[in-house]
N, C-alpha and C. Protein backbone atom coordinates (compact mmCIF):
# COMPACT_ATOMS: atom_id res chain seq x y z
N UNK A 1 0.84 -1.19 0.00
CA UNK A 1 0.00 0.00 0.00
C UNK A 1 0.88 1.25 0.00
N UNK A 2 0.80 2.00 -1.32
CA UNK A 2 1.47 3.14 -1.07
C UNK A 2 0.81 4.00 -0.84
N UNK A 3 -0.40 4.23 -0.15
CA UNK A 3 -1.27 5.74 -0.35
C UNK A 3 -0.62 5.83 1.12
N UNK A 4 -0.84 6.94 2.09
CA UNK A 4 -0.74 7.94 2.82
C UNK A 4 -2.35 9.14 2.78
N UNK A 5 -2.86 8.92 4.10
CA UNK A 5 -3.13 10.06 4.37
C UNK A 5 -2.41 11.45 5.60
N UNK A 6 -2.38 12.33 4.92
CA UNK A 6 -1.93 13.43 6.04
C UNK A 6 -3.09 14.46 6.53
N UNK A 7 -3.07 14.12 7.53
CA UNK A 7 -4.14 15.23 8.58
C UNK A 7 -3.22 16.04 9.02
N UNK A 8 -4.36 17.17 9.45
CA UNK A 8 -3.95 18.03 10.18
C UNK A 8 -5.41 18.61 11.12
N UNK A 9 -5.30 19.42 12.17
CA UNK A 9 -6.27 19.52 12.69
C UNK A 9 -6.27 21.70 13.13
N UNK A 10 -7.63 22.23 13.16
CA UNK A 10 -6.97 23.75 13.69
C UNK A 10 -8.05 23.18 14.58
N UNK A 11 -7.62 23.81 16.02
CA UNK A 11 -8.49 23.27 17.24
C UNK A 11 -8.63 25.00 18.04
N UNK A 12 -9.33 24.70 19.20
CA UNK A 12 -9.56 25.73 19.90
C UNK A 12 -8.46 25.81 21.07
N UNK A 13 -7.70 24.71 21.16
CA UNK A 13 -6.48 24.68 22.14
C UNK A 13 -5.35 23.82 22.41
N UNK A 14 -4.54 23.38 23.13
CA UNK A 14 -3.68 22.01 23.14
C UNK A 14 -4.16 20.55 23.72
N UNK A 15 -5.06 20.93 24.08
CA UNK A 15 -5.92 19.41 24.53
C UNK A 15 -7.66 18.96 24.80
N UNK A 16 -7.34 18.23 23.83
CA UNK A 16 -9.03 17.32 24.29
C UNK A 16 -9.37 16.99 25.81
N UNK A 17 -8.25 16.73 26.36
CA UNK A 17 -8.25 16.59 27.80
C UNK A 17 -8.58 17.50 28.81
N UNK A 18 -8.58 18.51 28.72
CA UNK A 18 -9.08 20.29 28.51
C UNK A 18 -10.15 20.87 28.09
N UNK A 19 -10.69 19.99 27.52
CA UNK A 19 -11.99 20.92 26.99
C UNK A 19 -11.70 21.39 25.58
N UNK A 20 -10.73 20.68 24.79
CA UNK A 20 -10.56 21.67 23.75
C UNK A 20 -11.16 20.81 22.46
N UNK A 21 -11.78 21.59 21.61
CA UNK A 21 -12.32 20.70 20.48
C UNK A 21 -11.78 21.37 19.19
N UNK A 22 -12.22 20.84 18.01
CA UNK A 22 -11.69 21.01 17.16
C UNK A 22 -12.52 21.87 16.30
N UNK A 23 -12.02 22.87 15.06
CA UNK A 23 -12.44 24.08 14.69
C UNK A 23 -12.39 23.77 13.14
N UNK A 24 -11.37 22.94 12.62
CA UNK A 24 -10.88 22.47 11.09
C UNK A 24 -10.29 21.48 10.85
N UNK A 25 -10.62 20.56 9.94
CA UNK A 25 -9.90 19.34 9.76
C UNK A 25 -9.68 19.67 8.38
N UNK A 26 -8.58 19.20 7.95
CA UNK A 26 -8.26 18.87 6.31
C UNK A 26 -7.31 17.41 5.94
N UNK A 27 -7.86 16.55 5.35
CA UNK A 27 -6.65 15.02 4.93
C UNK A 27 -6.43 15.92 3.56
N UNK A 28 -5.44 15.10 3.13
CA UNK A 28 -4.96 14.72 1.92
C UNK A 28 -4.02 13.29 1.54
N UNK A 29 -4.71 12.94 0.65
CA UNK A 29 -4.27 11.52 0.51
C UNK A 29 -3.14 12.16 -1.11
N UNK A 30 -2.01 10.79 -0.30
CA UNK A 30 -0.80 10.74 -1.03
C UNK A 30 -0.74 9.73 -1.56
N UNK A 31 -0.19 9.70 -3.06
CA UNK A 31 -0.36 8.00 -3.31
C UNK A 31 1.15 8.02 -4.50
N UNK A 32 2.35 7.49 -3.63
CA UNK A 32 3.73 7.53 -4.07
C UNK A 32 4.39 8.76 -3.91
N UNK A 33 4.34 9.85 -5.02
CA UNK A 33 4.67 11.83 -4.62
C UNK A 33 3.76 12.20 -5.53
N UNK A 34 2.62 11.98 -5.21
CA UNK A 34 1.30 12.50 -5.60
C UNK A 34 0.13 12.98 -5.05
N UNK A 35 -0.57 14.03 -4.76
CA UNK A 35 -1.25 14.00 -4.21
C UNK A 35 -2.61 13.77 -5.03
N UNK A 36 -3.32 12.61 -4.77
CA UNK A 36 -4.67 12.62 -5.27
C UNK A 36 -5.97 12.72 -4.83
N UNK A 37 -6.23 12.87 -3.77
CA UNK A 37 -7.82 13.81 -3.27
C UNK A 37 -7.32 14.58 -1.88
N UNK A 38 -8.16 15.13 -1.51
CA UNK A 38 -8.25 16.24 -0.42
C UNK A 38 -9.61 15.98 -0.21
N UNK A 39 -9.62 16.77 1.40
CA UNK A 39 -11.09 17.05 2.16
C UNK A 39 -10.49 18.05 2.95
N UNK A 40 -12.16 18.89 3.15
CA UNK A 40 -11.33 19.80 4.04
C UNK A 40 -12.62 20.84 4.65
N UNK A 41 -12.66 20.98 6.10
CA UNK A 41 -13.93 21.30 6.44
C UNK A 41 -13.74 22.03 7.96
N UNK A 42 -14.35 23.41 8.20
CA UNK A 42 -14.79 23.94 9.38
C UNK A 42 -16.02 23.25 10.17
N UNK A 43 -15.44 23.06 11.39
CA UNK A 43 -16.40 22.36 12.23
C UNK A 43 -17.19 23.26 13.11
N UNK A 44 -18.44 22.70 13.60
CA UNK A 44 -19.19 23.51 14.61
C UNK A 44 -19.28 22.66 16.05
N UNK A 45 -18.37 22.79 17.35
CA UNK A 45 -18.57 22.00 18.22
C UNK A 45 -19.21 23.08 19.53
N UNK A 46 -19.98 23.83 19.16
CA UNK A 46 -20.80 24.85 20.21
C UNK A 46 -19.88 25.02 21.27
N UNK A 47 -18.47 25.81 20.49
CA UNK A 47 -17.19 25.78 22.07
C UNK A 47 -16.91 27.05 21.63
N UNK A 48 -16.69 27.93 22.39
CA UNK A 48 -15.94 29.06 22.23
C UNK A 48 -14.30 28.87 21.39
N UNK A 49 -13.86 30.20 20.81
CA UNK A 49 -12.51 30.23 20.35
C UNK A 49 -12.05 31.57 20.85
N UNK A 50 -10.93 31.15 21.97
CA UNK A 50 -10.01 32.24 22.55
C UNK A 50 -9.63 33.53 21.79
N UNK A 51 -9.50 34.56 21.82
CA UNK A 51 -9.15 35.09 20.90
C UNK A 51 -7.94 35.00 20.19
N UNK A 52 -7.11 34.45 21.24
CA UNK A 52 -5.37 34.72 20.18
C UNK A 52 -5.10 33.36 19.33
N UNK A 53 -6.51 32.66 19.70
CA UNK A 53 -6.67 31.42 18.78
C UNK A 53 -7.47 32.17 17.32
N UNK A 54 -7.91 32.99 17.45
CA UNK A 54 -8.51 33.21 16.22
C UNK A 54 -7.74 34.33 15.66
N UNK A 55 -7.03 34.89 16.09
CA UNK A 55 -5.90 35.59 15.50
C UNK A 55 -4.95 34.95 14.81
N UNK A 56 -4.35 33.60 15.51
CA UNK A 56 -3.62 32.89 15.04
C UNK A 56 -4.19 32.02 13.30
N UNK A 57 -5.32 31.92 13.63
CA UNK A 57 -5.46 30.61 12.43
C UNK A 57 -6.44 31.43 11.40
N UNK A 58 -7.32 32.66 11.80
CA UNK A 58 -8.20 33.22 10.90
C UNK A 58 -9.13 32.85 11.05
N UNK A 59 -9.79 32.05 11.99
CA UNK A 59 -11.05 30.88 11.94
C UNK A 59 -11.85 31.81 12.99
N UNK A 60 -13.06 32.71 12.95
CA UNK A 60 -13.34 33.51 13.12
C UNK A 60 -14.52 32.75 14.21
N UNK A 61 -15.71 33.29 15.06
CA UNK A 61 -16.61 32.63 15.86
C UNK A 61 -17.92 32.67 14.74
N UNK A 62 -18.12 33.78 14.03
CA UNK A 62 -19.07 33.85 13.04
C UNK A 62 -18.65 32.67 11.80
N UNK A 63 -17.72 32.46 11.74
CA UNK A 63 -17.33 31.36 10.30
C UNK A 63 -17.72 30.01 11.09
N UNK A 64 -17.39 29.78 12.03
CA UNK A 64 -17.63 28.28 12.40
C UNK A 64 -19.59 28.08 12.89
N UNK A 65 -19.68 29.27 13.28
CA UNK A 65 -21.46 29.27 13.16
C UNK A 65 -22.11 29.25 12.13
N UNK A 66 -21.75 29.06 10.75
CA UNK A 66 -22.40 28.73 9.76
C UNK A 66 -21.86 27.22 9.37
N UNK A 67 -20.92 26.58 9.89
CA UNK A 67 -20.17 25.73 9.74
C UNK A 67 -20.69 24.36 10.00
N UNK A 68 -20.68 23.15 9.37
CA UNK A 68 -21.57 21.79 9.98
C UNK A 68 -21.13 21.39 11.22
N UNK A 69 -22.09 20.38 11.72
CA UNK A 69 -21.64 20.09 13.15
C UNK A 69 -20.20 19.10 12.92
N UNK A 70 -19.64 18.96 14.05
CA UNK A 70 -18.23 18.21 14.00
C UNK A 70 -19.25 16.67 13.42
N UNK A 71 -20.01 15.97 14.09
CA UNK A 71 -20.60 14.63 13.95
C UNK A 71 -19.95 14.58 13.00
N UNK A 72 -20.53 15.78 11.90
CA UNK A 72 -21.03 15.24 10.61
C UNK A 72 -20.03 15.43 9.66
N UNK A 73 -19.23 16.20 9.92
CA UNK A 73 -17.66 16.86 9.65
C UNK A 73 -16.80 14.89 9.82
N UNK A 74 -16.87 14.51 11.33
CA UNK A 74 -16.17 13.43 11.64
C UNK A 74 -16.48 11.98 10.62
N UNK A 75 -17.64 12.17 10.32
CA UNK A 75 -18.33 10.75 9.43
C UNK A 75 -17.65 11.29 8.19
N UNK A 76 -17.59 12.67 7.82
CA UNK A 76 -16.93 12.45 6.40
C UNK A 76 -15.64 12.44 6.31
N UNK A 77 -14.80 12.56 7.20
CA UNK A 77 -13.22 12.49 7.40
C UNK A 77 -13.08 10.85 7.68
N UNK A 78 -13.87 10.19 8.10
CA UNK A 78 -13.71 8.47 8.51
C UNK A 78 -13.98 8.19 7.27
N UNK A 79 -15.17 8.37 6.29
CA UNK A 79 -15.21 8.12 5.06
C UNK A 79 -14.01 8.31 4.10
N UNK A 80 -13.61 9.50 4.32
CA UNK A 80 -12.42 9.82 3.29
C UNK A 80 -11.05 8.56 3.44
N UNK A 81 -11.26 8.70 4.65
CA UNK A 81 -9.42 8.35 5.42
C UNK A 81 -9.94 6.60 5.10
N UNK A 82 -10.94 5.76 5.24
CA UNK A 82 -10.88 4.58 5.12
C UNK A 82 -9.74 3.90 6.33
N UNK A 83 -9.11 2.88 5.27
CA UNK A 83 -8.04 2.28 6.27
C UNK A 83 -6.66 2.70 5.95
N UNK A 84 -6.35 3.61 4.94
CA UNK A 84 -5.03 4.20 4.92
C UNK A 84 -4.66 4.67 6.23
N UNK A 85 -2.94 4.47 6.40
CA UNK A 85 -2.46 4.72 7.38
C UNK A 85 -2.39 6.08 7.15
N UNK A 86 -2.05 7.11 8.31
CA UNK A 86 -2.28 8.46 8.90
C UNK A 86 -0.53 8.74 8.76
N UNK A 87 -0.52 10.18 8.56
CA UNK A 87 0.78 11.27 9.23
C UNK A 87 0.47 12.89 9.73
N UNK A 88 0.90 13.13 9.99
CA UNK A 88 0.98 14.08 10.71
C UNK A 88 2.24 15.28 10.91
N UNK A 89 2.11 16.21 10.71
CA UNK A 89 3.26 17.12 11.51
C UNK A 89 3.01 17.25 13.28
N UNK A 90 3.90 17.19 13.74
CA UNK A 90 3.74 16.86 15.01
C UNK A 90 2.52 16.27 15.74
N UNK A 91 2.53 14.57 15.17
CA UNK A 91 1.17 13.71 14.88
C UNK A 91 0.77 13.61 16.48
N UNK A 92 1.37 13.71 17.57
CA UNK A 92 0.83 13.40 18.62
C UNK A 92 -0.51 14.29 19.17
N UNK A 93 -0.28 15.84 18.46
CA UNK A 93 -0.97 16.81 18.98
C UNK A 93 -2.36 16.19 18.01
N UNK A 94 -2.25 15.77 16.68
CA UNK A 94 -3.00 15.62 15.49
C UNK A 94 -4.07 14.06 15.77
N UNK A 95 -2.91 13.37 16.73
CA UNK A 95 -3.74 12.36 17.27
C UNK A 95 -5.05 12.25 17.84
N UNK A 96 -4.30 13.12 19.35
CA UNK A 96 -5.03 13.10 20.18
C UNK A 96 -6.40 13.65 19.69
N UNK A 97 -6.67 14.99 18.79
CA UNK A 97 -7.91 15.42 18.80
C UNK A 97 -8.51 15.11 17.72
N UNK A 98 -7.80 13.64 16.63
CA UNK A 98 -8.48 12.67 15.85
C UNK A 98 -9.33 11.70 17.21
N UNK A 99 -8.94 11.24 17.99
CA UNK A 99 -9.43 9.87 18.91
C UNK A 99 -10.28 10.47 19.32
N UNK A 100 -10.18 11.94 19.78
CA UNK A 100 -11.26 12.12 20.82
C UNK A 100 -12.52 13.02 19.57
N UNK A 101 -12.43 13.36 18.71
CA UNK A 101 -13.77 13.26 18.30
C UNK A 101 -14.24 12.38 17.43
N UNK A 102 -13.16 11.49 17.19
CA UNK A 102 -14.35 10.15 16.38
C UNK A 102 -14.64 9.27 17.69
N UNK A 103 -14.23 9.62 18.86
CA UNK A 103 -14.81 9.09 19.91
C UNK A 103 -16.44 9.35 20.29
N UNK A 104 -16.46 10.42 19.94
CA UNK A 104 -17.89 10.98 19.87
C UNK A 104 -18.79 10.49 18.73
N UNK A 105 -18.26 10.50 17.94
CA UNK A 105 -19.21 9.50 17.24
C UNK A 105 -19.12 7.87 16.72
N UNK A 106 -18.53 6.81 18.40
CA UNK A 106 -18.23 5.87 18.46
C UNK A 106 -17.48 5.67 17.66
N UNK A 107 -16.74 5.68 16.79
CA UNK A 107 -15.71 5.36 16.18
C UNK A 107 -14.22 5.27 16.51
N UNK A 108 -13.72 3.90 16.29
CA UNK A 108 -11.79 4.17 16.51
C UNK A 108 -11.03 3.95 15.48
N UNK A 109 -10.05 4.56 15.58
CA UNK A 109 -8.81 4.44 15.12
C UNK A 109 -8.46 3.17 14.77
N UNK A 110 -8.05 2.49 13.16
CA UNK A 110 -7.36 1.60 13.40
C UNK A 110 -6.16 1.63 12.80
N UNK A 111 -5.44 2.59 12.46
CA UNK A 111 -4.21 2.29 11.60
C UNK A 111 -3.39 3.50 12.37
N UNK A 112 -2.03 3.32 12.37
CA UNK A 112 -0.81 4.08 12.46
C UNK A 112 -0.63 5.23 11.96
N UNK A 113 -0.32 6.33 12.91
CA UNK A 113 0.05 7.34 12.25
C UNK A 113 2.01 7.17 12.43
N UNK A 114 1.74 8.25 11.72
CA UNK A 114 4.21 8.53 11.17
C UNK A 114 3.58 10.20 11.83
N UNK A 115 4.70 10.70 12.28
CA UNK A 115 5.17 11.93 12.60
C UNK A 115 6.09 13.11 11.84
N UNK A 116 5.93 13.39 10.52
CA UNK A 116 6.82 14.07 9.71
C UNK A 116 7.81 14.73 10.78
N UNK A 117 7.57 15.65 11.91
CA UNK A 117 8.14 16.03 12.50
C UNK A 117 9.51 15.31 13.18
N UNK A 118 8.96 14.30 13.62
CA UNK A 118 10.21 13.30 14.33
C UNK A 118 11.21 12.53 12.98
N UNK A 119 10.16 12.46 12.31
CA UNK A 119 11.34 12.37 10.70
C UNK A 119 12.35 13.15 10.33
N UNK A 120 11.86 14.35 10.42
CA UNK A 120 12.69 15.78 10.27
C UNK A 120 13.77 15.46 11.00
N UNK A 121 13.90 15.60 12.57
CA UNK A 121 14.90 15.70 13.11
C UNK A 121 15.81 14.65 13.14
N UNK A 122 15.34 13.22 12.25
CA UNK A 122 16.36 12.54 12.36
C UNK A 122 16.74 12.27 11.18
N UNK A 123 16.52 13.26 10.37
CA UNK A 123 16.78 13.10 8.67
C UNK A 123 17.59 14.54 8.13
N UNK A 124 17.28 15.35 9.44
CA UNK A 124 17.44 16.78 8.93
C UNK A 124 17.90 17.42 10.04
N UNK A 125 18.81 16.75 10.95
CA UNK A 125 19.09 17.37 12.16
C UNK A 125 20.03 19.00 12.35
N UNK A 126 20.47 19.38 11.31
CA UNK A 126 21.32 20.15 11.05
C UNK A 126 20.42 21.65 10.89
N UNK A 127 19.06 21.41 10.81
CA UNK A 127 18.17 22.41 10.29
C UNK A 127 17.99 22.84 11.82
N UNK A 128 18.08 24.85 12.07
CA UNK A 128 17.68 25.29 13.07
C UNK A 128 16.43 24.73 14.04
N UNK A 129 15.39 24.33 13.83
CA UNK A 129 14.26 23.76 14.20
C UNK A 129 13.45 23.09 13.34
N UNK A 130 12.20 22.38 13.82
CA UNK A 130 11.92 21.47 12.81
C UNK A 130 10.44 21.33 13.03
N UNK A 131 10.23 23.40 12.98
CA UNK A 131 8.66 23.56 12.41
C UNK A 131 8.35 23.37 11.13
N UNK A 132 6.90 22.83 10.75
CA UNK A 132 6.82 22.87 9.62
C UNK A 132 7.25 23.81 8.84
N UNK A 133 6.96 25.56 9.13
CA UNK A 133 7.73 26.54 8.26
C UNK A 133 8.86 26.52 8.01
N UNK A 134 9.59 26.27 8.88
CA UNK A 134 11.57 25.81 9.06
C UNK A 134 11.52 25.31 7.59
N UNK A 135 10.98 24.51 8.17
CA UNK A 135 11.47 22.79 7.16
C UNK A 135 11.03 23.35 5.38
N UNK A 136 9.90 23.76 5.09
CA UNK A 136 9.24 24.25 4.40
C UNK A 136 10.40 25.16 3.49
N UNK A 137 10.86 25.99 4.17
CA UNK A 137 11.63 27.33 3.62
C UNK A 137 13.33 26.27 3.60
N UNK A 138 13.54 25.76 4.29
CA UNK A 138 15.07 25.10 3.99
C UNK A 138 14.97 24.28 2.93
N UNK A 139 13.64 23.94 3.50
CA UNK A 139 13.73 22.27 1.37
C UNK A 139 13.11 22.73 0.44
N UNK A 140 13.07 24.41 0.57
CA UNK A 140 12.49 24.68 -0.46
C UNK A 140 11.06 24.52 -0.99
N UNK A 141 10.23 24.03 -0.47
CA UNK A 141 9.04 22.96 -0.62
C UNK A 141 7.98 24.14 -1.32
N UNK A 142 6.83 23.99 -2.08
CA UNK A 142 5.96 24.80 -2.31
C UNK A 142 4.92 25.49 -0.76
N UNK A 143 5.23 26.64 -1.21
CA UNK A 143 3.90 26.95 0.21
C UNK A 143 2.22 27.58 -0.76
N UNK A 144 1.57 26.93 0.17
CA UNK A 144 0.36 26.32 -0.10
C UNK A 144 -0.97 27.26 0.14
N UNK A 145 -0.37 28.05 1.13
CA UNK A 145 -1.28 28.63 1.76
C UNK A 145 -0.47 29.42 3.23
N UNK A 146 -1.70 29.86 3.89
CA UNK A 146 -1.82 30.32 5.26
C UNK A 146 -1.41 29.32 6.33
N UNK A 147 -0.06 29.32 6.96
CA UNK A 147 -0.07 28.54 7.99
C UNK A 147 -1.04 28.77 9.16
N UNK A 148 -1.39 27.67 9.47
CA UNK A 148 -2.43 27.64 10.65
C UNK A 148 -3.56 27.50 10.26
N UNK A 149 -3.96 27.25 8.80
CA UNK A 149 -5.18 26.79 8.06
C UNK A 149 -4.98 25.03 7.89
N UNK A 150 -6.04 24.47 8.22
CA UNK A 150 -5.76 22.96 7.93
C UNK A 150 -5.12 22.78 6.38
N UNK A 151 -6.30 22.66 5.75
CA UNK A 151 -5.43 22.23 4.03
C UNK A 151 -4.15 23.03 3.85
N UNK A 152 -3.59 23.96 3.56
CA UNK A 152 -2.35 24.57 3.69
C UNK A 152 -1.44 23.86 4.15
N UNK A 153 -1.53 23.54 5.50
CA UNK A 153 -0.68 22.83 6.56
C UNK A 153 -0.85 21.18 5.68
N UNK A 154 -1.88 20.89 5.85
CA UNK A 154 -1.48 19.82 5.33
C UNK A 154 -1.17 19.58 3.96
N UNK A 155 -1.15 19.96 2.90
CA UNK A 155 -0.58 20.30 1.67
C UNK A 155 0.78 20.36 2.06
N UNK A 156 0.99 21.29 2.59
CA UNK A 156 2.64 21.20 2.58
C UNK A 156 3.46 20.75 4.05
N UNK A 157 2.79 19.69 4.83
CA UNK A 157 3.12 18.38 5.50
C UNK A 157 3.20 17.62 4.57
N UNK A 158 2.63 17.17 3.51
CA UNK A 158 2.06 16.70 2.33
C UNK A 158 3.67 16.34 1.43
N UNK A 159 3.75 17.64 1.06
CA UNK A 159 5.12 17.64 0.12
C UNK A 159 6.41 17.24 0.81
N UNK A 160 6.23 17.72 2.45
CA UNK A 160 7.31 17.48 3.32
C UNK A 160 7.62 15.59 3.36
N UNK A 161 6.64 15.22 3.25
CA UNK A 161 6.55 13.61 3.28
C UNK A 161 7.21 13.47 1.88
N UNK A 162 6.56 13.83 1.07
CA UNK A 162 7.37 13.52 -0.45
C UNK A 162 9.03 13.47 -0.23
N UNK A 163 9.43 14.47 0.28
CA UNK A 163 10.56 14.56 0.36
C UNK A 163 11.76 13.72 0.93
N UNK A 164 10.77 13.99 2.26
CA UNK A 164 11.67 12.92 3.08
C UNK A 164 11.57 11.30 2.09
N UNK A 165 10.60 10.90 1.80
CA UNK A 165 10.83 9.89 1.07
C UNK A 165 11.53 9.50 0.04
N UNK A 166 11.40 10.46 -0.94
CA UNK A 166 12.46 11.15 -1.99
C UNK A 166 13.79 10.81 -1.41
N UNK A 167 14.48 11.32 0.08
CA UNK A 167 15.82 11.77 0.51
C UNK A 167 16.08 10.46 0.59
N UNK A 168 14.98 9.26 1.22
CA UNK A 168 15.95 8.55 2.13
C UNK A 168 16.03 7.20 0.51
N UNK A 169 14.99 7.14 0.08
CA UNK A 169 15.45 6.78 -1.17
C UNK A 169 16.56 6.65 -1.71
N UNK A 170 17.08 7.94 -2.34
CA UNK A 170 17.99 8.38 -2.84
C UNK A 170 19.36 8.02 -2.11
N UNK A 171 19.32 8.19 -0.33
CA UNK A 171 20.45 8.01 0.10
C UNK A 171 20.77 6.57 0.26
N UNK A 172 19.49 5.63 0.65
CA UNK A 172 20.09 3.85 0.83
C UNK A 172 19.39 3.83 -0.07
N UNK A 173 19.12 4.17 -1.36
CA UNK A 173 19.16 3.28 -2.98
C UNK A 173 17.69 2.28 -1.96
N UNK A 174 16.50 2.58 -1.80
CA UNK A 174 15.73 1.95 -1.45
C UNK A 174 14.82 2.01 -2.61
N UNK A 175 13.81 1.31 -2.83
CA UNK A 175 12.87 1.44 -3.89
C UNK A 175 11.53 1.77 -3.65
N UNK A 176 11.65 1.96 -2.57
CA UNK A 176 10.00 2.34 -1.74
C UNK A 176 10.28 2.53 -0.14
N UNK A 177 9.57 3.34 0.68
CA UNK A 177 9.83 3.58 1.60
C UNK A 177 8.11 3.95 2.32
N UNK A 178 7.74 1.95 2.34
CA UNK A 178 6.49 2.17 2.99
C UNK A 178 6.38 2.72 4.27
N UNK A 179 4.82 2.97 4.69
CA UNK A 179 4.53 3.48 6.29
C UNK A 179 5.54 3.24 6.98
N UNK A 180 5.42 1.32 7.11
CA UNK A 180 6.15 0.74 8.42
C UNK A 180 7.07 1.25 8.47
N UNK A 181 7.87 1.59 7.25
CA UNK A 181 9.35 2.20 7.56
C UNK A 181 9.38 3.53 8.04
N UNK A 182 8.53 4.35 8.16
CA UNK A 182 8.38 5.70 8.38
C UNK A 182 8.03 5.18 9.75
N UNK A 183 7.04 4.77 10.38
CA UNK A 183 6.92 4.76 11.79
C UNK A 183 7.93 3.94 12.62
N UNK A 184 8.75 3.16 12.01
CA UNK A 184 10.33 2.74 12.84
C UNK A 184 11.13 3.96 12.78
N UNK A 185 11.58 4.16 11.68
CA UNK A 185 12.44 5.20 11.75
C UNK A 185 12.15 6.65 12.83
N UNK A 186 11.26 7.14 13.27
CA UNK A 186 10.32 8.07 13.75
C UNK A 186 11.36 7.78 15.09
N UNK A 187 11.29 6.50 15.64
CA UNK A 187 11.02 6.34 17.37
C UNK A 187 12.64 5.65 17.26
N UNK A 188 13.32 5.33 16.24
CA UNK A 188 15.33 4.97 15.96
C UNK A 188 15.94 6.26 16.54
N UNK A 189 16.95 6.73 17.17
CA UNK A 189 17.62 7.25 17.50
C UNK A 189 18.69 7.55 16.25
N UNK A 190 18.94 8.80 16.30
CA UNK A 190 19.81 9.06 14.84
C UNK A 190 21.08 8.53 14.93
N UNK A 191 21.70 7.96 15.66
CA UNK A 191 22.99 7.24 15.50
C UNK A 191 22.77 6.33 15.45
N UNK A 192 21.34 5.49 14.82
CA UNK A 192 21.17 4.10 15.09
C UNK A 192 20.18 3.58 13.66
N UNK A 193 20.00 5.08 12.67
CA UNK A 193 19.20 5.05 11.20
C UNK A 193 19.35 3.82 10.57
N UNK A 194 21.16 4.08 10.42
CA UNK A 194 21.75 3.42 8.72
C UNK A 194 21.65 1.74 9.32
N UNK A 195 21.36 1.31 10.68
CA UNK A 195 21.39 -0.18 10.86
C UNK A 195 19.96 -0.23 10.86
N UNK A 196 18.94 0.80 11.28
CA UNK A 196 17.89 0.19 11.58
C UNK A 196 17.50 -0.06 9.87
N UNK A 197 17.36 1.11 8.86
CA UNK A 197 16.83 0.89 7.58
C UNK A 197 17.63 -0.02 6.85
N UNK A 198 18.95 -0.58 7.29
CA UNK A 198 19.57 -2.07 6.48
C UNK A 198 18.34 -2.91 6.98
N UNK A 199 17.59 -3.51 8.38
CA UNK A 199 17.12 -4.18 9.14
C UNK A 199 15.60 -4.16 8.04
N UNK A 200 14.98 -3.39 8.04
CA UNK A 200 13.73 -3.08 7.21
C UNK A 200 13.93 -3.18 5.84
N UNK A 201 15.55 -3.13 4.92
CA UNK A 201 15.43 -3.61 3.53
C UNK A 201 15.52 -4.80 3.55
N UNK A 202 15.96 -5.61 4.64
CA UNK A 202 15.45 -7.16 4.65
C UNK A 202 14.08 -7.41 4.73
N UNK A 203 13.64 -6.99 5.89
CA UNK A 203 12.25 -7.23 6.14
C UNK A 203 11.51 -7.19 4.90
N UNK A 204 11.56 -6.31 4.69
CA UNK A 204 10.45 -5.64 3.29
C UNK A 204 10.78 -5.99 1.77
N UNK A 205 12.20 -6.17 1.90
CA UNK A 205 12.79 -6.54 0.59
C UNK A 205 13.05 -5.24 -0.54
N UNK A 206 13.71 -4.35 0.15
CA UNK A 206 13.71 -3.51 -0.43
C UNK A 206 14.75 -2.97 -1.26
């Protein structure tokens, strides 16, 4: 399976655990260094948005009041995403407030997300930091949009994946560089890459 989906989420804060819900979702599905569909949708979860949250992302209290309810927002993001595996720019934050509103509408998770972010730093450690904009402006990458807008962000999380796949390709002469290998590599320690991805061109046969 080579598709990839990449989420991203604009929320009202740093945790579901908190009270915080979500304001925008956007996937985009990758299939090799292609991108072939998108979704992408303002949610209505009857929660307030802080103000320096709506400064930050543009997502206004009047825009999300015309906006569908999350439910119905969440059934069409489970539709889209199917069983392709998930990524993320800093996927833990992207996780958490995936589980907790398809929790709300009984639904779980069944596939793996990769962390572009934790890729970065062990592919690209030399780069000042390893925000998506960083990363974005050092590899050159197309920018897409408004950071802090879902599709934007994920568009060019999107290309950031291309890349890294592209790099590591190119550097161990691999011929594909499925999920599994993206979510080992993620949690390898960078002095420990070039044995772990020999270990996975066995596995995989690559």
């Amino acid at each position: 399976m080579n598709k990839i989906v990449v989420i991203d989420f604009e929320t009202t804060g740093l945790s579901p655990n908190l009270g915080d819900r979500a304001t925008e979702v956007a996937a985009v599905i990758i299939d090799g260094n292609q991108i072939v569909g998108k979704y992408q949708s303002l949610m209505n979860a009857g929660v307030a948005i802080p103000s320096f949250i709506q400064q930050l992302t543009g997502i206004s209290i009047a825009m999300i009041r015309k906006a569908p309810p999350c439910q119905k927002v969440m059934r069409e993001l489970a539709d889209f995403i199917g069983d392709n595996p998930l990524l993320a720019h800093n996927a833990a934050f992207d996780t958490k407030f995936l589980d907790a509103e398809w929790s709300r509408i009984h639904y779980q998770r069944r596939q793996p997300f990769a962390c572009s972010m934790l890729l970065a730093r062990r592919l690209y450690p030399h780069f000042p930091d390893h925000k998506l904009g960083t990363l974005v402006r050092h590899l050159k990458l197309p920018t897409t949009g408004e950071y802090h807008r879902a599709l934007a962000d994920a568009e060019m999380t999107a290309s950031l994946i291309i890349k890294i796949k592209h790099d590591l390709q190119k550097k161990y002469s691999l011929s594909s560089v499925p999920h599994e290998m993206l979510c080992l590599l993620q949690k390898t320690p960078k002095s420990e890459i070039d044995s772990a991805i020999k270990k996975v061109q066995i596995k995989f046969g690559l």
